[in-house]
N, C-alpha and C. Protein backbone atom coordinates (compact mmCIF):
# COMPACT_ATOMS: atom_id res chain seq x y z
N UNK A 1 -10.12 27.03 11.95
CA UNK A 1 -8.96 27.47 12.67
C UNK A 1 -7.75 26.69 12.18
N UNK A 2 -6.63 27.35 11.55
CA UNK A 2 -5.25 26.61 11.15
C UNK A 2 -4.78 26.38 12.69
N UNK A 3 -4.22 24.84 12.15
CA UNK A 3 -3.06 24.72 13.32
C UNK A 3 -1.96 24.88 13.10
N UNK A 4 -1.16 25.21 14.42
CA UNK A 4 0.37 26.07 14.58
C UNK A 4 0.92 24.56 13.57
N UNK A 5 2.24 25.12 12.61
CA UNK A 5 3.38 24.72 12.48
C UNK A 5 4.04 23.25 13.29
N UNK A 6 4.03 23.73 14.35
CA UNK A 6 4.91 22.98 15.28
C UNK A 6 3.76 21.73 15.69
N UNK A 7 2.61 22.33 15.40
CA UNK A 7 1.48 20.84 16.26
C UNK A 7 1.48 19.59 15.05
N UNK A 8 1.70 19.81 14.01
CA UNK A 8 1.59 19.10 12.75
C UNK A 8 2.85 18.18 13.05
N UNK A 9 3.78 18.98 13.12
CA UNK A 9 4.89 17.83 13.49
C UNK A 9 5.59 17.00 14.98
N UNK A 10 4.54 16.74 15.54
CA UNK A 10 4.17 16.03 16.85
C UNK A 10 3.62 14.66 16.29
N UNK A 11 4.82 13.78 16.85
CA UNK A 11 4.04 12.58 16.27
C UNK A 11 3.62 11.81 17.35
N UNK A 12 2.37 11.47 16.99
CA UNK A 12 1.43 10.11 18.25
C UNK A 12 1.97 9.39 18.83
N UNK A 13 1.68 9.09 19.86
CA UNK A 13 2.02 7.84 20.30
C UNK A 13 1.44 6.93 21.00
N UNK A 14 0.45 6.82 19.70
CA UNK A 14 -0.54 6.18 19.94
C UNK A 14 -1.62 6.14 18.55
N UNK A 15 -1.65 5.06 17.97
CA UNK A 15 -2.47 4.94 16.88
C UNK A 15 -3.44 3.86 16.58
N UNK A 16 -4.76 4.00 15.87
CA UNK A 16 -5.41 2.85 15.34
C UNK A 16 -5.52 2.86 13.78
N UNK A 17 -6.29 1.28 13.34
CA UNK A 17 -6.21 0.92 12.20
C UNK A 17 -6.97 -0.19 12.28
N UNK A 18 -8.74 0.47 11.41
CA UNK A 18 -9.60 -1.08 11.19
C UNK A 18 -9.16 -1.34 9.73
N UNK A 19 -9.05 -2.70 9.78
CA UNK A 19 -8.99 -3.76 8.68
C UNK A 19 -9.68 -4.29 8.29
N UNK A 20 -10.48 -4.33 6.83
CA UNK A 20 -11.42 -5.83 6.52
C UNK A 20 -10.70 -6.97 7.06
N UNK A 21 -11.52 -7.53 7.65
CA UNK A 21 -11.57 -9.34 7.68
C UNK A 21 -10.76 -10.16 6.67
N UNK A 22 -9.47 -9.96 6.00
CA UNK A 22 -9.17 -10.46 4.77
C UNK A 22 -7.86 -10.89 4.98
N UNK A 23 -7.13 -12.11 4.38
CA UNK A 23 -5.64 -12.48 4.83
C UNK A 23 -4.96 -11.01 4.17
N UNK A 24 -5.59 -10.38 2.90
CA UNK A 24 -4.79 -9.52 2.18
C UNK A 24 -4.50 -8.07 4.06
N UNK A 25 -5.04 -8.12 5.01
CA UNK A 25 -5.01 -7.24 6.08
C UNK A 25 -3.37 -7.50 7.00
N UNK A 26 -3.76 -8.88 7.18
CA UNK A 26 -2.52 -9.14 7.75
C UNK A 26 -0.82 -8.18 6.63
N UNK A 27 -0.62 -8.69 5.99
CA UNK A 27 0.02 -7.66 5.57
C UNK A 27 0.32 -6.44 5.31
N UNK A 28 -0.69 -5.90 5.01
CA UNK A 28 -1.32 -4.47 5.53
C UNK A 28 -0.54 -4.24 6.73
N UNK A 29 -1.29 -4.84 7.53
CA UNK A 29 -0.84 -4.10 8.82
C UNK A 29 0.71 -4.30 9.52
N UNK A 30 1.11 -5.33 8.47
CA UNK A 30 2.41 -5.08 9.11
C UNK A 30 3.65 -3.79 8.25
N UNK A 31 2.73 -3.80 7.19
CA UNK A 31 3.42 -2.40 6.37
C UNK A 31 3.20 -1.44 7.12
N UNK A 32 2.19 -0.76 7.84
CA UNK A 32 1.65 -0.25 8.69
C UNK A 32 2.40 -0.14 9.87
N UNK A 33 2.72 -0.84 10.65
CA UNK A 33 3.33 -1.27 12.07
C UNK A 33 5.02 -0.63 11.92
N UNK A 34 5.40 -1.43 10.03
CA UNK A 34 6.40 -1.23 9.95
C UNK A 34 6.89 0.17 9.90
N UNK A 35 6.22 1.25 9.37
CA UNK A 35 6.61 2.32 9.05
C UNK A 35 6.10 3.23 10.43
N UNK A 36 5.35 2.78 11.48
CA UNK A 36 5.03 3.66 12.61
C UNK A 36 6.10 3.67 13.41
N UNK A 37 6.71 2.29 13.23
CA UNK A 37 7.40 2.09 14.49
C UNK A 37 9.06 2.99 13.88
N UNK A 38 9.26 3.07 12.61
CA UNK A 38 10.26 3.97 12.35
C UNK A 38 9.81 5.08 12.49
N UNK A 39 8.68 5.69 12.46
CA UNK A 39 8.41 7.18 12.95
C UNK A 39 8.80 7.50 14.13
N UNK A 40 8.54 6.42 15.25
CA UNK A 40 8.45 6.49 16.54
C UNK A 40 9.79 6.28 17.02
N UNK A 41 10.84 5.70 15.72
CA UNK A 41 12.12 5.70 16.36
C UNK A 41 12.59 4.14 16.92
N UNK A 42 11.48 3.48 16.69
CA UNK A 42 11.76 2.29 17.68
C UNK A 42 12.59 1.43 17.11
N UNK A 43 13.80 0.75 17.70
CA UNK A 43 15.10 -0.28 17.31
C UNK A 43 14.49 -0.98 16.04
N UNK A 44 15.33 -1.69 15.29
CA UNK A 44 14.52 -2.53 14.07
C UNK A 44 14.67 -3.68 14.42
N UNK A 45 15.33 -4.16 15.12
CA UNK A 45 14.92 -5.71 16.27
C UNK A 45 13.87 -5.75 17.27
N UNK A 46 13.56 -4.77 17.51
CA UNK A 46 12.04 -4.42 18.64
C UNK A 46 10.86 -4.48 17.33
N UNK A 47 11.05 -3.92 16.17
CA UNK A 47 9.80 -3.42 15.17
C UNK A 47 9.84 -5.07 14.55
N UNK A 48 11.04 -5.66 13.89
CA UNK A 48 10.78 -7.01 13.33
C UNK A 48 10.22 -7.65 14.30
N UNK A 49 10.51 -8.13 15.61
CA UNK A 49 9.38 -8.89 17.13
C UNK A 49 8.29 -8.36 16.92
N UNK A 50 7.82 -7.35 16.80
CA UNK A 50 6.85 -6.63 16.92
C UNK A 50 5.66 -6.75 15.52
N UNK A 51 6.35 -6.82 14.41
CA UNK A 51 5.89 -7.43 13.27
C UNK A 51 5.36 -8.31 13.45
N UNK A 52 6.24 -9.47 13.45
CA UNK A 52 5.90 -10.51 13.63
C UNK A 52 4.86 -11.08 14.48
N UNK A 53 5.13 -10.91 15.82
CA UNK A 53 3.76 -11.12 16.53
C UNK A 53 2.26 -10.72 15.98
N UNK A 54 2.38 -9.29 15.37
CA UNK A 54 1.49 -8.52 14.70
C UNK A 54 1.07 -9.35 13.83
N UNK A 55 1.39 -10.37 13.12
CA UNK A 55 1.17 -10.92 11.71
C UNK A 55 0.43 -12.04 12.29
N UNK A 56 0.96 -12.99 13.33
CA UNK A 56 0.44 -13.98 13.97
C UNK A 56 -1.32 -13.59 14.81
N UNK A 57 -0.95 -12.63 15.06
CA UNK A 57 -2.30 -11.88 15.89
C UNK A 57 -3.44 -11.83 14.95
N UNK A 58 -3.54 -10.98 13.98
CA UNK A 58 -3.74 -10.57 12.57
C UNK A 58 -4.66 -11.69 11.98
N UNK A 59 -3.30 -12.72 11.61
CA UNK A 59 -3.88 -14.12 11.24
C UNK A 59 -4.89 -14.93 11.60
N UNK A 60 -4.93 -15.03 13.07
CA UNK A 60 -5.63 -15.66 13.70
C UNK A 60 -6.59 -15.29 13.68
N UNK A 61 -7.00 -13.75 13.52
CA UNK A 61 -8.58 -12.80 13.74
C UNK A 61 -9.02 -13.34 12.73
N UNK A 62 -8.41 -12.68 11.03
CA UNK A 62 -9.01 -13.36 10.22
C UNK A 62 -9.28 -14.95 9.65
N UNK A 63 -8.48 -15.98 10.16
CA UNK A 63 -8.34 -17.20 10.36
C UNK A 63 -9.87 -18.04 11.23
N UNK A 64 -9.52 -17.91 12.20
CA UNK A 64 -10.56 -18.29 13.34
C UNK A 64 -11.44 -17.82 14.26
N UNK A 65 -11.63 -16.27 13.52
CA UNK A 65 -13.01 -15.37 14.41
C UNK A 65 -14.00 -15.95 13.77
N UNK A 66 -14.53 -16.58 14.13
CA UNK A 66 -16.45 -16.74 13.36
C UNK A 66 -17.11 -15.68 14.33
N UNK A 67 -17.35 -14.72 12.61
CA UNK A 67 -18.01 -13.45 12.53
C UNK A 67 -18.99 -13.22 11.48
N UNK A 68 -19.89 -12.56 11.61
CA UNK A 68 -20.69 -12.79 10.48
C UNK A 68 -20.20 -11.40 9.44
N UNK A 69 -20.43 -11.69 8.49
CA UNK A 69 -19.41 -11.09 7.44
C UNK A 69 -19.61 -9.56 7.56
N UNK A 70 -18.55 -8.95 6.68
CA UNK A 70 -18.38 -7.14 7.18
C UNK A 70 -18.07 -7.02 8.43
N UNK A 71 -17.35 -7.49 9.26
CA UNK A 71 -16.76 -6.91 10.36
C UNK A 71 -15.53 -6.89 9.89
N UNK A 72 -14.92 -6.02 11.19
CA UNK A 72 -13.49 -5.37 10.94
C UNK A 72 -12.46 -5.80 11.71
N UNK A 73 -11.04 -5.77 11.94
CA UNK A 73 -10.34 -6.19 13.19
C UNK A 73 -9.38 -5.38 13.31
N UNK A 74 -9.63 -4.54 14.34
CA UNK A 74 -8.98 -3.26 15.28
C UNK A 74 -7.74 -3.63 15.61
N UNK A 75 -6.90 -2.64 15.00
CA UNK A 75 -5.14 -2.78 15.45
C UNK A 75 -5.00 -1.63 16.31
N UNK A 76 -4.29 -1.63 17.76
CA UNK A 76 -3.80 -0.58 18.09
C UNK A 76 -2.58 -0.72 18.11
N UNK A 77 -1.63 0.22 18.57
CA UNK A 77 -0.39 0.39 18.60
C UNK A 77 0.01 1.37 19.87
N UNK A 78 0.38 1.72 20.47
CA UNK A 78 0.71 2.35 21.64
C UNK A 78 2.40 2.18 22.39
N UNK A 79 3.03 3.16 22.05
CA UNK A 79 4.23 3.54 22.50
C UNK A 79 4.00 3.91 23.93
N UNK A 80 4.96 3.33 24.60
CA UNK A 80 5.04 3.92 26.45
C UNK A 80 6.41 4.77 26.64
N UNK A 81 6.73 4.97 27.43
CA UNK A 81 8.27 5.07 28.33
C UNK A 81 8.93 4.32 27.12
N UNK A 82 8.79 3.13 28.02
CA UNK A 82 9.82 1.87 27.84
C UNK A 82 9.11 0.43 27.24
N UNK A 83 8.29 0.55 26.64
CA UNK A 83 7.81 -0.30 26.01
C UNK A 83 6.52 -0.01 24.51
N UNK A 84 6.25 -0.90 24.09
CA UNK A 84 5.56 -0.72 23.11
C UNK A 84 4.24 -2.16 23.07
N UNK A 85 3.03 -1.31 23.12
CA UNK A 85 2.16 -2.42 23.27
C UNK A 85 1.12 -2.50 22.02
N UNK A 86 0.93 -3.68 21.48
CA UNK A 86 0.06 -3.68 20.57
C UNK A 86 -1.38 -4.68 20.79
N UNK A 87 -2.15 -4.17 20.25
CA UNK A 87 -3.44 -4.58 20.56
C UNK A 87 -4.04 -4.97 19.16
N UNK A 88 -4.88 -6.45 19.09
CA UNK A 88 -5.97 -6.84 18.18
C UNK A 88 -6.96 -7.31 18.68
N UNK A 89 -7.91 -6.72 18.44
CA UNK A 89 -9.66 -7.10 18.53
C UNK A 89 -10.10 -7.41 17.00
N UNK A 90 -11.04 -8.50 17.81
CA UNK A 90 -12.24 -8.74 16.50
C UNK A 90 -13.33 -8.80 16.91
N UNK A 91 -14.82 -9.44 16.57
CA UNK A 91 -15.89 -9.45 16.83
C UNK A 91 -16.46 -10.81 17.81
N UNK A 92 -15.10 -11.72 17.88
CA UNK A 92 -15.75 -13.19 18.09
C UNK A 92 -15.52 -13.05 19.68
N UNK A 93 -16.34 -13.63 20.68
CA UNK A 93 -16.08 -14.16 21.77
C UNK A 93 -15.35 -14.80 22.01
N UNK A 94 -14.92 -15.91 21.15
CA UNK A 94 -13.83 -17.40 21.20
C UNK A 94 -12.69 -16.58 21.49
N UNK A 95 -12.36 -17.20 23.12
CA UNK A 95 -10.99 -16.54 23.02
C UNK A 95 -10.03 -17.49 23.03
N UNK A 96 -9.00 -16.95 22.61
CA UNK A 96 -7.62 -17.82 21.95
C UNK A 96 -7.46 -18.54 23.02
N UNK A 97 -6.58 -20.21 22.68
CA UNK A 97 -6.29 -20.81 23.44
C UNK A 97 -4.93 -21.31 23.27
N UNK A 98 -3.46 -21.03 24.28
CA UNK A 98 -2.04 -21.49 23.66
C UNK A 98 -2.40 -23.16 23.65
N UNK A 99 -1.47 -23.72 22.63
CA UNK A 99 -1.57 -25.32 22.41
C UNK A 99 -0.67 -25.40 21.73
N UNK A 100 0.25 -26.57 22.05
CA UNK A 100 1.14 -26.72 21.52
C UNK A 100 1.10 -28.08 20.53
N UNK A 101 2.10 -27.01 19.22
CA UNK A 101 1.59 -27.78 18.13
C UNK A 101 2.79 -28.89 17.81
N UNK A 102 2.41 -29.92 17.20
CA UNK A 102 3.62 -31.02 17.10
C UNK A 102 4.54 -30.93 15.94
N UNK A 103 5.37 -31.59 15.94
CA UNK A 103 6.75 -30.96 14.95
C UNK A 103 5.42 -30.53 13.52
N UNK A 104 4.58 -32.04 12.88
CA UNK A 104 4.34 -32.20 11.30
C UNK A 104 3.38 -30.81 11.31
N UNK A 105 3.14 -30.24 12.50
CA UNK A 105 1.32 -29.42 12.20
C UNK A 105 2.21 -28.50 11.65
N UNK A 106 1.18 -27.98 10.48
CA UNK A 106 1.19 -26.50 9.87
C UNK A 106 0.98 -25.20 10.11
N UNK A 107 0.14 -25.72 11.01
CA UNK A 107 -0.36 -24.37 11.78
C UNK A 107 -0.76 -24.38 13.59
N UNK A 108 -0.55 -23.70 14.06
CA UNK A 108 -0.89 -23.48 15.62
C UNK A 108 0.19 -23.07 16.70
N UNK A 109 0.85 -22.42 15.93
CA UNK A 109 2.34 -21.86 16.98
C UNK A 109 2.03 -20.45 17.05
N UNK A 110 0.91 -19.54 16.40
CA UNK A 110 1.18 -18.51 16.92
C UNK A 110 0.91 -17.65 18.17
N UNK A 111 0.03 -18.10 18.95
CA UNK A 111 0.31 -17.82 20.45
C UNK A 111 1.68 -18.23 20.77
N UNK A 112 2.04 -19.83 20.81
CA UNK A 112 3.45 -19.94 21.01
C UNK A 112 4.37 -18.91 20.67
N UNK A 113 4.43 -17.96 19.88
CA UNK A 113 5.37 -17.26 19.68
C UNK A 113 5.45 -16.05 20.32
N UNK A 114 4.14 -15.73 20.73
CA UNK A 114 3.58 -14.64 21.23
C UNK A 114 4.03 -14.78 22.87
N UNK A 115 3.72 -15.55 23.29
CA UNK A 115 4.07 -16.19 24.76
C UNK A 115 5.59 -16.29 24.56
N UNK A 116 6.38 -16.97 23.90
CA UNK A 116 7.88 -16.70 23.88
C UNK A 116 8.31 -15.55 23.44
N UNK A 117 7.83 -14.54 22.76
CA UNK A 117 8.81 -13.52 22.33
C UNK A 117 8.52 -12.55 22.82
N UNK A 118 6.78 -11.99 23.09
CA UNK A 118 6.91 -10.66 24.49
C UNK A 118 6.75 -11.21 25.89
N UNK A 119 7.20 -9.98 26.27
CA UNK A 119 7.35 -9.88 27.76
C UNK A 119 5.94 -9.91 28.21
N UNK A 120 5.06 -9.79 27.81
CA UNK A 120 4.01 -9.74 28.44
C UNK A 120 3.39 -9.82 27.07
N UNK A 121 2.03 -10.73 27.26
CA UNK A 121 0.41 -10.61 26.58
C UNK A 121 -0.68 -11.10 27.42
N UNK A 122 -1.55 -11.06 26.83
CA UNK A 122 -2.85 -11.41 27.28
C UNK A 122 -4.17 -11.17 26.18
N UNK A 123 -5.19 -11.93 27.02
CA UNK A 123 -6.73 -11.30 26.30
C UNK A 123 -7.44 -11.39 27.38
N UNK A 124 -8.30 -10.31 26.42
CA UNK A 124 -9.59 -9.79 27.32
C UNK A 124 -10.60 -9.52 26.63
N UNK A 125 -12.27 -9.95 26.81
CA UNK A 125 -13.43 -9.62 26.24
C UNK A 125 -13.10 -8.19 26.25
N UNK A 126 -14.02 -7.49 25.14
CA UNK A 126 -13.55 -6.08 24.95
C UNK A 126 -14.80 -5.20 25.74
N UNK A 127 -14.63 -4.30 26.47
CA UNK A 127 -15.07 -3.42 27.09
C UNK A 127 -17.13 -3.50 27.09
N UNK A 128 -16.81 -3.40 25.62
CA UNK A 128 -18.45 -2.95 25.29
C UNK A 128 -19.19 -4.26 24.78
N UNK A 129 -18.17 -5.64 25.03
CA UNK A 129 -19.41 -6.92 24.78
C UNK A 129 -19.26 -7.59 23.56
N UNK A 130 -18.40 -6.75 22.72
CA UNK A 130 -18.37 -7.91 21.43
C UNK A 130 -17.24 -8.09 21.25
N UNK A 131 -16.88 -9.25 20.77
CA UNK A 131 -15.46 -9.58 20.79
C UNK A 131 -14.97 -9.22 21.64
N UNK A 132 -13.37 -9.36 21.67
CA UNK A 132 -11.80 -9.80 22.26
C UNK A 132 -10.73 -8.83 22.00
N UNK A 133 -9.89 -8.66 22.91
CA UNK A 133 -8.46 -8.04 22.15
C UNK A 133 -7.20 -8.98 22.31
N UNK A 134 -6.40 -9.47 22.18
CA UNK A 134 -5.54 -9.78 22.50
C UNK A 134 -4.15 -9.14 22.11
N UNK A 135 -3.62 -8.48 23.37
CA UNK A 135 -2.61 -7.58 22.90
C UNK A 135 -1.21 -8.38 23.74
N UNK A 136 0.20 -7.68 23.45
CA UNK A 136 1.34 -8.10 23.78
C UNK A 136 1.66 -6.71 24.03
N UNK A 137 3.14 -6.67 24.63
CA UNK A 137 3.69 -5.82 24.93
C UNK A 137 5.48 -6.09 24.80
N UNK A 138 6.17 -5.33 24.56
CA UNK A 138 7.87 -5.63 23.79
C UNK A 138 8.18 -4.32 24.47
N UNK A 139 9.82 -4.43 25.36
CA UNK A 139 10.16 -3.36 26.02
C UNK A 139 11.08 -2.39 24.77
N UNK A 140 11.05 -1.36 25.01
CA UNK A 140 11.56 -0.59 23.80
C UNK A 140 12.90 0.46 24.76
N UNK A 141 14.08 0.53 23.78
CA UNK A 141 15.09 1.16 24.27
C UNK A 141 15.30 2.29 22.93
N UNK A 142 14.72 3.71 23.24
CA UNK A 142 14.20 4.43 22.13
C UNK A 142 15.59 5.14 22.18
N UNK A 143 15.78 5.64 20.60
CA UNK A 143 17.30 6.59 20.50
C UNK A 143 18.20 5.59 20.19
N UNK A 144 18.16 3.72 19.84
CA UNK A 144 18.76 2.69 19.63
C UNK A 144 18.62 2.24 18.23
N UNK A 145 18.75 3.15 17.16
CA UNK A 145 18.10 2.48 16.20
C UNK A 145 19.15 2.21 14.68
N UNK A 146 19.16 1.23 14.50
CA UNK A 146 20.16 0.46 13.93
C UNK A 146 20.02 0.62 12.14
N UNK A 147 20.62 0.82 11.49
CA UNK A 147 20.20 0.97 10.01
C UNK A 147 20.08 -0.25 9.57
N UNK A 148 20.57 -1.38 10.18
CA UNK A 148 20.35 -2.98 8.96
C UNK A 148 18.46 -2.96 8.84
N UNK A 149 18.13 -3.10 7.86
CA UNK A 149 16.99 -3.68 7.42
C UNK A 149 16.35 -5.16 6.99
């Protein structure tokens, strides 16, 4: 059965995206993030926050999930009303812990950033028992969208 014309150009709002386990993902997915969230229209100061957190999230799955190898880590994306929420799962139970890192450390601010820059996050064991998601949420003012890149 062809579909109508008009259903093809209905765009989601609402998408996923598994990733190998690989730092090369984190980037990925923010090429990814980057070009949904211009589909969807969303400000390019809401999509760079939104990046960003995304990259920190990302990182951490493949960083500090102890998983046994070949697993994947689930990006969602989900447009609301008035906000935009993104979601990462992986396979590990360990759920994230904020800690604050001291001026010399190299690494451990990205919850910190996550906790300062959306309005809302959290985690949660995932539904069916394996692994975690930890998603955020960024309020979105759609029809606002700025050409600087």
């Amino acid at each position: 059965m062809a579909v109508p014309p008009t259903a093809r150009t209905v765009t989601p709002k609402d998408t996923e995206w598994l990733l190998p386990r690989t730092p090369r993902s984190v980037g990925h997915s923010r090429v990814l993030l980057r070009e949904q969230s211009r589909s969807w229209g969303i400000p390019d100061e809401t999509t760079w926050t939104a990046v960003l957190l995304l990259s920190e999230l990302m990182t951490n799955a493949c960083v500090h999930a102890r998983v046994p190898p070949g697993r994947v880590i689930g990006t969602r994306c989900v447009l609301l009303a008035d906000r935009l929420r993104v979601e990462v799962s992986d396979a590990s139970r360990d759920l994230p812990r904020l800690k604050l890192a001291s001026r010399d450390d190299e690494a451990g601010r990205g919850l910190v950033l996550v906790a300062s820059l959306a309005d809302a996050w959290d985690v949660h064991p995932r539904a069916y028992g394996i692994g975690k998601t930890v998603w955020f949420e960024l309020g979105v003012l759609l029809g606002k969208v700025s050409d600087a890149n």
